[in-house]
Protein backbone atom coordinates (compact mmCIF):
# COMPACT_ATOMS: atom_id res chain seq x y z
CA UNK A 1 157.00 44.01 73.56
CA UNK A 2 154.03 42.22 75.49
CA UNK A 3 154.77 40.25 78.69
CA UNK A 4 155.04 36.40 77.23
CA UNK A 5 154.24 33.01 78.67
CA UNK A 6 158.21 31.40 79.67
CA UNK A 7 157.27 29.09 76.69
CA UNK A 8 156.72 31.77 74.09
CA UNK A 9 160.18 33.40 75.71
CA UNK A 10 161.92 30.24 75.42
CA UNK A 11 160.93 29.89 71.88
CA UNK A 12 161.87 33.60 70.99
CA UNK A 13 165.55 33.48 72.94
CA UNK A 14 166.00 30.21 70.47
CA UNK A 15 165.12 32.22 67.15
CA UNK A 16 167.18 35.51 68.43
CA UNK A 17 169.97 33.54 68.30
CA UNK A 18 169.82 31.68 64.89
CA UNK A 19 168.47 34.76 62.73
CA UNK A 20 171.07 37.26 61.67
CA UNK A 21 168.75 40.48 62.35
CA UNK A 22 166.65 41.61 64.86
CA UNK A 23 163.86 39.74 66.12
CA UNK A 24 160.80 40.59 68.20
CA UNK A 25 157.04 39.24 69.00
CA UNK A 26 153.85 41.50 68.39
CA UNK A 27 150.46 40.63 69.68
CA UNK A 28 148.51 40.75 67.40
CA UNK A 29 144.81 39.52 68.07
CA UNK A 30 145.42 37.51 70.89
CA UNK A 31 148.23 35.79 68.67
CA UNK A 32 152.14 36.05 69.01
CA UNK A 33 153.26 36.91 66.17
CA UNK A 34 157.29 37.41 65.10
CA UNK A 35 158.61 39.68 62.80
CA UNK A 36 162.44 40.25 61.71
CA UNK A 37 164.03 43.50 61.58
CA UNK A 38 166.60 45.39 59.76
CA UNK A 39 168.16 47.99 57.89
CA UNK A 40 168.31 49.25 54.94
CA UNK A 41 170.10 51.84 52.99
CA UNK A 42 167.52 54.06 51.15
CA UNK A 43 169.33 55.81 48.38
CA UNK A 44 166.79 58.20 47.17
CA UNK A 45 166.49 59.98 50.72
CA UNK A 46 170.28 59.16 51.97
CA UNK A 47 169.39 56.99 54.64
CA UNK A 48 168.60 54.00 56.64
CA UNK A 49 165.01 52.54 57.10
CA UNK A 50 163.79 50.12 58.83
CA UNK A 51 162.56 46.85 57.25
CA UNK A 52 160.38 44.34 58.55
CA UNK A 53 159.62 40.82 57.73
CA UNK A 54 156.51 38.67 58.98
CA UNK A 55 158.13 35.14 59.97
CA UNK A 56 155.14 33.35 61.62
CA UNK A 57 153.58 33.12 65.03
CA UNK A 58 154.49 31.00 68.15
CA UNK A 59 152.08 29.08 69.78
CA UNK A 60 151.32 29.16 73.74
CA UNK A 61 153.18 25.79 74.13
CA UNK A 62 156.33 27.23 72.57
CA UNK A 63 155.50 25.88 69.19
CA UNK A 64 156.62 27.86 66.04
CA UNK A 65 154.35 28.12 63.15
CA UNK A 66 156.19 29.15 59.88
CA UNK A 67 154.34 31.87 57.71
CA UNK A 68 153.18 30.93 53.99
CA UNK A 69 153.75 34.63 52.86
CA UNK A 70 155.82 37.33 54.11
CA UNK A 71 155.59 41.12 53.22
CA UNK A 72 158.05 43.81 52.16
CA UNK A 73 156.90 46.57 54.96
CA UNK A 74 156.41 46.37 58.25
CA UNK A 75 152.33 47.68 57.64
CA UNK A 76 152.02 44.73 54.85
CA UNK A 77 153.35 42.44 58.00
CA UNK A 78 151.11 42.92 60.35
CA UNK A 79 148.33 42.98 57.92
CA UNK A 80 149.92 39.98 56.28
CA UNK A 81 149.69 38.38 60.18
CA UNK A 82 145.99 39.31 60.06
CA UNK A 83 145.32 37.78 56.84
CA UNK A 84 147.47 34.40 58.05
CA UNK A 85 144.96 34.69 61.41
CA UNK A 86 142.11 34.80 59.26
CA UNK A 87 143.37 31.80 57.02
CA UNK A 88 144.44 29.58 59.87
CA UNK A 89 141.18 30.78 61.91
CA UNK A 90 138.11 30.61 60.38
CA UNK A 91 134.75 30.56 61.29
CA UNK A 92 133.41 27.36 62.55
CA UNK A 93 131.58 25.55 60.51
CA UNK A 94 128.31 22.87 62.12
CA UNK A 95 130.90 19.98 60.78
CA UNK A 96 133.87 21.80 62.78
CA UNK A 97 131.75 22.07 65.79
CA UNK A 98 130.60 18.52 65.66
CA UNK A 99 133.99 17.11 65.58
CA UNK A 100 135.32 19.34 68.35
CA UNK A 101 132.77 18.62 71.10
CA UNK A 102 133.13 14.94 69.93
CA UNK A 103 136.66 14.49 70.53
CA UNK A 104 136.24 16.93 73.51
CA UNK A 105 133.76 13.89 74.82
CA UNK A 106 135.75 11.49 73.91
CA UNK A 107 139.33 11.92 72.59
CA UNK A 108 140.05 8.09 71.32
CA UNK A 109 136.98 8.27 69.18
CA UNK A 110 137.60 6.55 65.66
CA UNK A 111 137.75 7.96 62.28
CA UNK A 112 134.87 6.05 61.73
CA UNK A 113 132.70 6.74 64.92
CA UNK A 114 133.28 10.37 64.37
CA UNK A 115 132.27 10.24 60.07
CA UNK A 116 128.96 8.33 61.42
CA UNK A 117 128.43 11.11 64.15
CA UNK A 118 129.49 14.50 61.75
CA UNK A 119 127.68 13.07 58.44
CA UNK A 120 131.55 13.02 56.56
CA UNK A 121 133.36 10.69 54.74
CA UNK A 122 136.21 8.80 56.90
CA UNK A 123 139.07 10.31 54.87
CA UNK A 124 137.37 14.17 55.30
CA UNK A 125 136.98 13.61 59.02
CA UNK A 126 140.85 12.63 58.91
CA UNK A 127 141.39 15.50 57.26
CA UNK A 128 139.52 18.19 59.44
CA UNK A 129 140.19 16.87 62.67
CA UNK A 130 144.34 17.10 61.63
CA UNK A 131 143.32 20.82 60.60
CA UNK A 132 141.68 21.21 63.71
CA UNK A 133 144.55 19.86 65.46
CA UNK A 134 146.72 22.34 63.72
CA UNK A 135 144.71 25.38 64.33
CA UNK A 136 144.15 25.27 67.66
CA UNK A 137 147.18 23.17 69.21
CA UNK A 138 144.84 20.49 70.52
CA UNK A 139 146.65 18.18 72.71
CA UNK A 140 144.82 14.80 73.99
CA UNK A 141 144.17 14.31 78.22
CA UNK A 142 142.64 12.73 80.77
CA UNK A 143 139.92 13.23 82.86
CA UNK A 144 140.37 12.13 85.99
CA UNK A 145 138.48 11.67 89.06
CA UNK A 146 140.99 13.15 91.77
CA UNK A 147 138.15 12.42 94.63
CA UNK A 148 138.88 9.00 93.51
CA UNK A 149 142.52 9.21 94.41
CA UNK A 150 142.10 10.13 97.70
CA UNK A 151 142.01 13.72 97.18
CA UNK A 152 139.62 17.30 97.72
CA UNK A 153 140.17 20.52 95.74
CA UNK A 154 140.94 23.94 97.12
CA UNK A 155 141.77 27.75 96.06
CA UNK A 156 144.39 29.96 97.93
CA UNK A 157 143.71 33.87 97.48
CA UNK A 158 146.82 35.68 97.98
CA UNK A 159 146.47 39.84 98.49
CA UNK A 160 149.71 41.09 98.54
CA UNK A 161 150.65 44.56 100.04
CA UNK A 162 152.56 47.31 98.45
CA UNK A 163 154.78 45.38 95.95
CA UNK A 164 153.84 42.30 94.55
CA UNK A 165 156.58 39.34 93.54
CA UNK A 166 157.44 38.93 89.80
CA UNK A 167 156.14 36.08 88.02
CA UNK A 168 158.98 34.29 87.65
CA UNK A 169 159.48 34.45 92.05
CA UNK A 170 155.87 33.31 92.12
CA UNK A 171 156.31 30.21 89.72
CA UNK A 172 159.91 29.18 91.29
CA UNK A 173 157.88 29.56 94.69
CA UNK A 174 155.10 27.30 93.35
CA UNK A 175 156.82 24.75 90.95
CA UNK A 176 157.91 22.33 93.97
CA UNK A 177 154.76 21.73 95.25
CA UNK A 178 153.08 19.09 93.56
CA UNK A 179 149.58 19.12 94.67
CA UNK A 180 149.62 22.56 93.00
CA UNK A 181 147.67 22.10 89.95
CA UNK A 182 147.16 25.33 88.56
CA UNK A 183 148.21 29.26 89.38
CA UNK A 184 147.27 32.19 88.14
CA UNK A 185 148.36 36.13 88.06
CA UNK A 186 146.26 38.40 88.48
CA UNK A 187 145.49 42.21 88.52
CA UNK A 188 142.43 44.40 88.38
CA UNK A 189 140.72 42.46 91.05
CA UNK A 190 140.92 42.17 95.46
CA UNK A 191 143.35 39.20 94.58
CA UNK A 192 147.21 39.01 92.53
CA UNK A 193 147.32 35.22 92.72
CA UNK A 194 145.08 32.53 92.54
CA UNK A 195 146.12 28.98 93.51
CA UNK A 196 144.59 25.75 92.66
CA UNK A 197 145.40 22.98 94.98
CA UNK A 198 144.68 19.35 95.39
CA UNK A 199 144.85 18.04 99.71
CA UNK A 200 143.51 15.06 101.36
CA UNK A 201 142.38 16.97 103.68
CA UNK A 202 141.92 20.34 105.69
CA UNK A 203 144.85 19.32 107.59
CA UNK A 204 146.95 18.49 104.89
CA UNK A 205 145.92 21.99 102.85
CA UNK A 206 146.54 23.86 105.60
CA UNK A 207 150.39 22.67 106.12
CA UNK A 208 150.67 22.99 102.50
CA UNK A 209 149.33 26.55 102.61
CA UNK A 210 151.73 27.18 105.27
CA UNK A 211 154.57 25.40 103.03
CA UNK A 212 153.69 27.54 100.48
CA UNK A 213 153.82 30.86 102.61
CA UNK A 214 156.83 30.68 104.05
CA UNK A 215 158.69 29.90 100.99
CA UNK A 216 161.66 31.96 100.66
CA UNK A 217 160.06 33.85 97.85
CA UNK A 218 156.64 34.69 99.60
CA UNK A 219 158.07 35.12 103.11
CA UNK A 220 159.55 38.49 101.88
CA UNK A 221 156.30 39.80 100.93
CA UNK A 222 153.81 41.03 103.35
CA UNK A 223 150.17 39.05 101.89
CA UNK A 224 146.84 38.05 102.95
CA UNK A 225 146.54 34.41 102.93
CA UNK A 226 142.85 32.97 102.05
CA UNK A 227 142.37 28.88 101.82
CA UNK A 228 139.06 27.83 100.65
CA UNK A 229 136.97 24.46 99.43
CA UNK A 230 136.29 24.39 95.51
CA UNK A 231 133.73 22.64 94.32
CA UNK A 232 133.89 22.06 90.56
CA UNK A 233 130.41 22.13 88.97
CA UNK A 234 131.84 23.33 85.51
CA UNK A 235 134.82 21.64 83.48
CA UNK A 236 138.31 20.72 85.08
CA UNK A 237 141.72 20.91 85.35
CA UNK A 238 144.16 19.22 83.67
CA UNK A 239 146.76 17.01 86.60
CA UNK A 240 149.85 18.09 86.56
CA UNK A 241 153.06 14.73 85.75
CA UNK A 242 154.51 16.21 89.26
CA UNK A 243 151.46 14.87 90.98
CA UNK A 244 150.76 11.59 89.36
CA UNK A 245 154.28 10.43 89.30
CA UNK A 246 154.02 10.92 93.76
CA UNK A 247 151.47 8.00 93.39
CA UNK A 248 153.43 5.12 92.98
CA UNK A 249 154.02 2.05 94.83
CA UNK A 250 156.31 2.95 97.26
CA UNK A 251 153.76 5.42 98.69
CA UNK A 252 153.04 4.65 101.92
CA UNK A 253 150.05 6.75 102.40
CA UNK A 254 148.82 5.69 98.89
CA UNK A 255 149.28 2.06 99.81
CA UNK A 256 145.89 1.16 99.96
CA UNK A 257 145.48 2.43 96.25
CA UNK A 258 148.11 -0.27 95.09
CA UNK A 259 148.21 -3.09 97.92
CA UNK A 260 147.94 -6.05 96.22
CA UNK A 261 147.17 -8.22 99.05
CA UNK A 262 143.73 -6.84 99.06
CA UNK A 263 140.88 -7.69 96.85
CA UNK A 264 140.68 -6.69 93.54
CA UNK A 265 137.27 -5.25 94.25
CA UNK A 266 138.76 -3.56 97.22
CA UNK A 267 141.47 -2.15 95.56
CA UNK A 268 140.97 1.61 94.61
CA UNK A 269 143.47 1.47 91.64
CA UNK A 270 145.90 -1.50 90.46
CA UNK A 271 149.36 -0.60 89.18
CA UNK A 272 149.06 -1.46 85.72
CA UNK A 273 146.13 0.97 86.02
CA UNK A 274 148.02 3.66 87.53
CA UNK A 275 150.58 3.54 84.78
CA UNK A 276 147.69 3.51 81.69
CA UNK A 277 146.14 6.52 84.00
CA UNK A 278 149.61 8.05 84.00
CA UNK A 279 150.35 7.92 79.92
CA UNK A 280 147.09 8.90 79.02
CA UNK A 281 146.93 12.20 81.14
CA UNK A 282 150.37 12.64 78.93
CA UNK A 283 148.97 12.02 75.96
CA UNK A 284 145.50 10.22 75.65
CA UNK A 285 146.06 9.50 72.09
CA UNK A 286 148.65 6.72 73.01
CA UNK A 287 148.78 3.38 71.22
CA UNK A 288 148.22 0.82 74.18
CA UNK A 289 150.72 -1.52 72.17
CA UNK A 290 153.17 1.13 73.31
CA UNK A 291 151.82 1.33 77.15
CA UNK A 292 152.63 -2.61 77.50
CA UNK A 293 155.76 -2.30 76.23
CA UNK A 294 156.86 0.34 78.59
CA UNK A 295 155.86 -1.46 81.66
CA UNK A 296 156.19 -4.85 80.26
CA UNK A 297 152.82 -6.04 80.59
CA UNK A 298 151.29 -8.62 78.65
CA UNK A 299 149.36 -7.89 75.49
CA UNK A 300 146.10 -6.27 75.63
CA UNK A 301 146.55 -5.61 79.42
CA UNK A 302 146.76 -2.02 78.75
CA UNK A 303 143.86 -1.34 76.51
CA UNK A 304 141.47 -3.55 79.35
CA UNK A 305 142.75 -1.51 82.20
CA UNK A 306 141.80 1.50 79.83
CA UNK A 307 137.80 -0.19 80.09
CA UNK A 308 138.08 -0.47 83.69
CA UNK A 309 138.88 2.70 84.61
CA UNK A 310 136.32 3.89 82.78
CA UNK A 311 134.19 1.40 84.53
CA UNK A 312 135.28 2.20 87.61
CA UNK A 313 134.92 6.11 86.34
CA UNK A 314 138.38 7.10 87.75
CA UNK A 315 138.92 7.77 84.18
CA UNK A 316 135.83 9.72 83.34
CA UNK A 317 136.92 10.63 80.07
CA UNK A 318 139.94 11.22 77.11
CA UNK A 319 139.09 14.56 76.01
CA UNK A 320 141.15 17.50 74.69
CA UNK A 321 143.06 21.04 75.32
CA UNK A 322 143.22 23.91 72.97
CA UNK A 323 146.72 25.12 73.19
CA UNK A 324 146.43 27.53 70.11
CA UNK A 325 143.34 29.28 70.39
CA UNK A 326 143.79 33.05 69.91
CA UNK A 327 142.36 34.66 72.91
CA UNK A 328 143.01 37.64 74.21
CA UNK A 329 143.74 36.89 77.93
CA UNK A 330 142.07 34.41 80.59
CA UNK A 331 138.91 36.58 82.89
CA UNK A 332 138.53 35.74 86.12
CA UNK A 333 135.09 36.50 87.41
CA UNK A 334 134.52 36.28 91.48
CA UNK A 335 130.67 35.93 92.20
CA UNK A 336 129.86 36.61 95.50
CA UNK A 337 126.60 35.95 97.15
CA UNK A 338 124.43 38.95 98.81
CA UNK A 339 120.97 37.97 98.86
CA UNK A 340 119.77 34.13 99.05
CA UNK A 341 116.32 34.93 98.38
CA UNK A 342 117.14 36.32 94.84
CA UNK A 343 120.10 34.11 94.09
CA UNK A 344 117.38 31.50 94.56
CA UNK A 345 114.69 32.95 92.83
CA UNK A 346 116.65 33.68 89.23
CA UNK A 347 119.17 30.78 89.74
CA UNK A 348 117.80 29.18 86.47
CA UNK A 349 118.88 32.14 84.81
CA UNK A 350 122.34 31.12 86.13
CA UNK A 351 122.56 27.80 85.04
CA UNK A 352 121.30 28.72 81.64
CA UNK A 353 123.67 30.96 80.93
CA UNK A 354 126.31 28.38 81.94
CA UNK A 355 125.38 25.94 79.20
CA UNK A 356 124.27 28.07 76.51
CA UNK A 357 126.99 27.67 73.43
CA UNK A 358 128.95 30.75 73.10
CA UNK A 359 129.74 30.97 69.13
CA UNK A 360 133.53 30.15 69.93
CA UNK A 361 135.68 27.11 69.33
CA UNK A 362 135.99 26.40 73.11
CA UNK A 363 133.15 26.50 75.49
CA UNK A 364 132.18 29.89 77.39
CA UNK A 365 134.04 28.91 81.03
CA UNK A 366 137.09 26.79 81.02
CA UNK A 367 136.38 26.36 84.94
CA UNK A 368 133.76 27.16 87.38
CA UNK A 369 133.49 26.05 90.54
CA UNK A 370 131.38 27.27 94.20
CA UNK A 371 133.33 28.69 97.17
CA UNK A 372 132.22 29.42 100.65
CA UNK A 373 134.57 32.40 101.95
CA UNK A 374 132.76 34.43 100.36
CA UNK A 375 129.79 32.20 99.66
CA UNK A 376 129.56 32.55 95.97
CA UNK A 377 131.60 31.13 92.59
CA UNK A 378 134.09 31.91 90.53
CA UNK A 379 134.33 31.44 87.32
CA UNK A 380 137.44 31.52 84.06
CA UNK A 381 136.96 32.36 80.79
CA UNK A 382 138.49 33.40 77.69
CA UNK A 383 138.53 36.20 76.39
CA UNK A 384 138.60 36.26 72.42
CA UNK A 385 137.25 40.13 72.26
CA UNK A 386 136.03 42.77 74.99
CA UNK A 387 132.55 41.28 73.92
CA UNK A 388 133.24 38.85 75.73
CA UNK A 389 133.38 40.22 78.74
CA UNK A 390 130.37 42.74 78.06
CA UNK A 391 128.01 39.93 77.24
CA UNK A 392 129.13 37.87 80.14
CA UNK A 393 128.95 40.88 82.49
CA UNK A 394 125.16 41.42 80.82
CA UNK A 395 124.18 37.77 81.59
CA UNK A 396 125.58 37.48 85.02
CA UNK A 397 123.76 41.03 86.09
CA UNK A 398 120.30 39.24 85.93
CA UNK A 399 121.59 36.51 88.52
CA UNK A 400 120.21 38.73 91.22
CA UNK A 401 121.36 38.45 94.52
CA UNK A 402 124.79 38.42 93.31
CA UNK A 403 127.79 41.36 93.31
CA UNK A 404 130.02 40.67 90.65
CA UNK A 405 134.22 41.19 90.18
CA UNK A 406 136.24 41.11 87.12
CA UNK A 407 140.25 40.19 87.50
CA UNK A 408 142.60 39.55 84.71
CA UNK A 409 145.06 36.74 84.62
CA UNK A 410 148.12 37.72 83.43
CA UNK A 411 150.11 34.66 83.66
CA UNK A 412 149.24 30.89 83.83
CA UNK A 413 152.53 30.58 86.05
CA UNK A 414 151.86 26.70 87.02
CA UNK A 415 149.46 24.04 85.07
CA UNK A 416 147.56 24.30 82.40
CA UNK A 417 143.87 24.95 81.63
CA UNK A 418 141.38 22.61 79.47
CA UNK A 419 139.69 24.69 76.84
CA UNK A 420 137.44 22.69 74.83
CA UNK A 421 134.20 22.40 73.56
CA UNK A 422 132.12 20.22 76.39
CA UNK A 423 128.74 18.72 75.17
CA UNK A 424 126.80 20.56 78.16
CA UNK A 425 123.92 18.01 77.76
CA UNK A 426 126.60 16.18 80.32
CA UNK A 427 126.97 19.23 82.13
CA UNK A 428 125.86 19.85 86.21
CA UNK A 429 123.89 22.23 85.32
CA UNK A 430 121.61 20.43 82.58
CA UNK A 431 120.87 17.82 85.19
CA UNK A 432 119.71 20.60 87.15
CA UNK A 433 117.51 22.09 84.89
CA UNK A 434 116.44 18.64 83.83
CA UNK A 435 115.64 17.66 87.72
CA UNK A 436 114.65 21.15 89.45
CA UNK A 437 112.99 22.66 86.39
CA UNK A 438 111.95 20.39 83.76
CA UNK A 439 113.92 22.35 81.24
CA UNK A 440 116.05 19.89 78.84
CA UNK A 441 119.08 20.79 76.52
CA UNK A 442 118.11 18.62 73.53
CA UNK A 443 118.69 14.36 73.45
CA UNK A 444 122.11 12.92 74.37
CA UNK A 445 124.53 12.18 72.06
CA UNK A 446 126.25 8.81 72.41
CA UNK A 447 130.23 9.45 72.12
CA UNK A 448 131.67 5.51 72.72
């Protein structure tokens, strides 16, 4: 049985103990896929054979999606669970495509807005997008400006020596620290865990690395411990409740976000703000009826604090996550910088390759970002097929100047990634090529 997230192990305890007969998960194509098992009495040859029965796959959130057929054998099941893959997964279609990067752009785009945009009747779009929704376990967010807030981003690098904690030690060392956004296992590379933290600054990340370190968990295992500045030029990740429910009113060192003695112009972020920021990084779909209900605000006070945090671009954006999609694990790529000269001299090649659409439902990297200890990048994708890797491994090799490091994550043991399918035209790097080398991705389009 492969190693499974604690959500697809949750899910799987639960069934074990309703079904009657044996129950187990395969991985099949990147998907999780559970079959019953059982005996039977085969009279012809005097004796007992095993039968197996395809009951449907669990999704990465823990979600359990029922089978429309099951087979007879246990080879007619996991074909069967191919088929199903195939039927639930098809090929992306231009009018598939369209509707993902639109709602990936902007997540509480109408019906109408997004028939206008794909060329589809209203009641098709409807229909696609709740496919969509279906497919790939999309789940509506927030994009949020953490610089706003008062925050910088940062990666810890852990190298353990000899044996290395389990995952579940490494999340029950992690899961208390709320400015830990995101952490990763990993093997195959120099690093087993990769740590994505938000501090206010070097001072604060530093007590928090030491919080972190001397954890009752970690302080038992001899480690190198690497702190670094990320700089996110690609994507984002998703905040973490833990972190936005510290910023509240009775903050004292957030006080100047929510002092309401000071000017409204002054004023980083009001409260009724905060709270619409707070829902919608839960669920960006919310009715805003709802939202002033909750907190008792007036009607309508939700939906215009919605408009000015887009004004203000705290909220840069609703967008979406792809909980469902069926890849085969998350690679972690660690660019490190050699040779300025070259790096300089095929950077375009770079940046290209950055925004160029990969063929899949979600965009090529779910994250990249620059580092400085080693001077270089790293950058997280995923991994439908070993293609994947080869092309990307093909594509980085002519950014010269560069050496180049593949690690595995095994485990997303805190947060969440955001895969979805980013217009790029918004990207970093097509403002680059745009301003350094007159290279364009194609005219805008307009997602309000």
């Amino acid at each position: 049985m492969p190693k499974l997230p604690i959500k697809v192990q949750g899910t799987l305890n639960r069934m074990k103990k309703e079904h009657q007969h044996y129950v187990e998960v395969k991985l099949i194509h990147g998907l999780y896929c559970v079959f019953e098992s059982r005996g039977v009495y085969d009279r012809e040859k005097k004796r007992t054979k095993k039968v197996t029965h395809y009951l449907g796959r669990i999704l990465d959130d823990g979600t359990f999606v029922e089978a429309k057929h099951r087979q007879q054998k246990q080879e007619g099941a996991v074909q069967n669970a191919a088929q199903a893959q195939e039927h639930t997964l098809p090929e992306l279609d231009d009018y598939d495509r369209k509707l993902l990067t639109a709602i990936s752009m902007n997540g509480r785009a109408t019906y109408a807005f997004l028939g206008e945009l794909s060329g589809l009747p209203k009641n098709t779009v409807y229909g696609r997008i709740k496919h969509l929704e279906r497919r790939y376990g999309i789940k509506y967010t927030a994009e949020i400006d953490v610089e706003k807030l008062g925050y910088f981003k940062f990666l810890i690098m852990v190298k353990f020596y000899g044996k290395v904690p389990s995952s579940e030690e490494m999340r029950r060392g992690l899961s208390g620290e709320s400015k830990v956004q995101l952490a990763l296992s990993l093997t195959g590379g120099d690093y087993d865990l990769l740590i994505y933290v938000l501090a206010e600054s070097n001072k604060d990340v530093n007590i928090l690395s030491r919080l972190i370190l001397s954890n009752s968990v970690f302080v038992e295992y001899p480690a190198e411990w690497h702190t670094m500045p990320f700089y996110e030029t690609y994507n984002f990740v998703p905040l973490r409740e833990e972190l936005l429910s510290t910023l509240d009113e009775t903050s004292t060192k957030r006080a100047s976000l929510f002092d309401e003695s000071m000017t409204e112009k002054k004023r980083t972020i009001l409260k009724r703000e905060f709270a619409v920021l707070n829902e919608l990084n839960k669920d960006a779909k919310i009715d805003f009826t709802g939202i002033d209900k909750k907190y008792g605000f007036d009607n309508g006070r939700a939906q215009y604090s919605y408009y000015k945090l887009m004004q203000k671009k705290l909220l840069l954006r609703t967008t979406i996550t792809m909980e469902g999609i069926p890849m085969k694990y998350l690679g972690v790529f660690f660019l490190k910088v050699v040779n300025s000269k070259d790096l300089t001299r095929t950077r375009k090649v770079f940046l290209q390759h950055l925004v160029e659409d990969s063929g899949r439902p979600t965009n090529r990297y779910s994250l990249v970002g620059d580092i400085g200890s080693p001077y270089g990048a790293v950058l997280i994708t995923p991994v439908y097929d070993n293609s994947d890797i080869d092309s990307i491994r093909k594509s980085l090799a002519a950014y010269q100047g560069t050496e180049l490091k593949l690690a595995v994550a095994t485990n997303v043991l805190i947060g969440r990634m955001c895969y979805r399918r980013f217009d790029n035209a918004y990207s970093v790097q097509a403002e680059v090529l745009e301003d350094t080398y007159n290279e364009r991705l194609g005219q805008k389009t307009i997602y309000a």
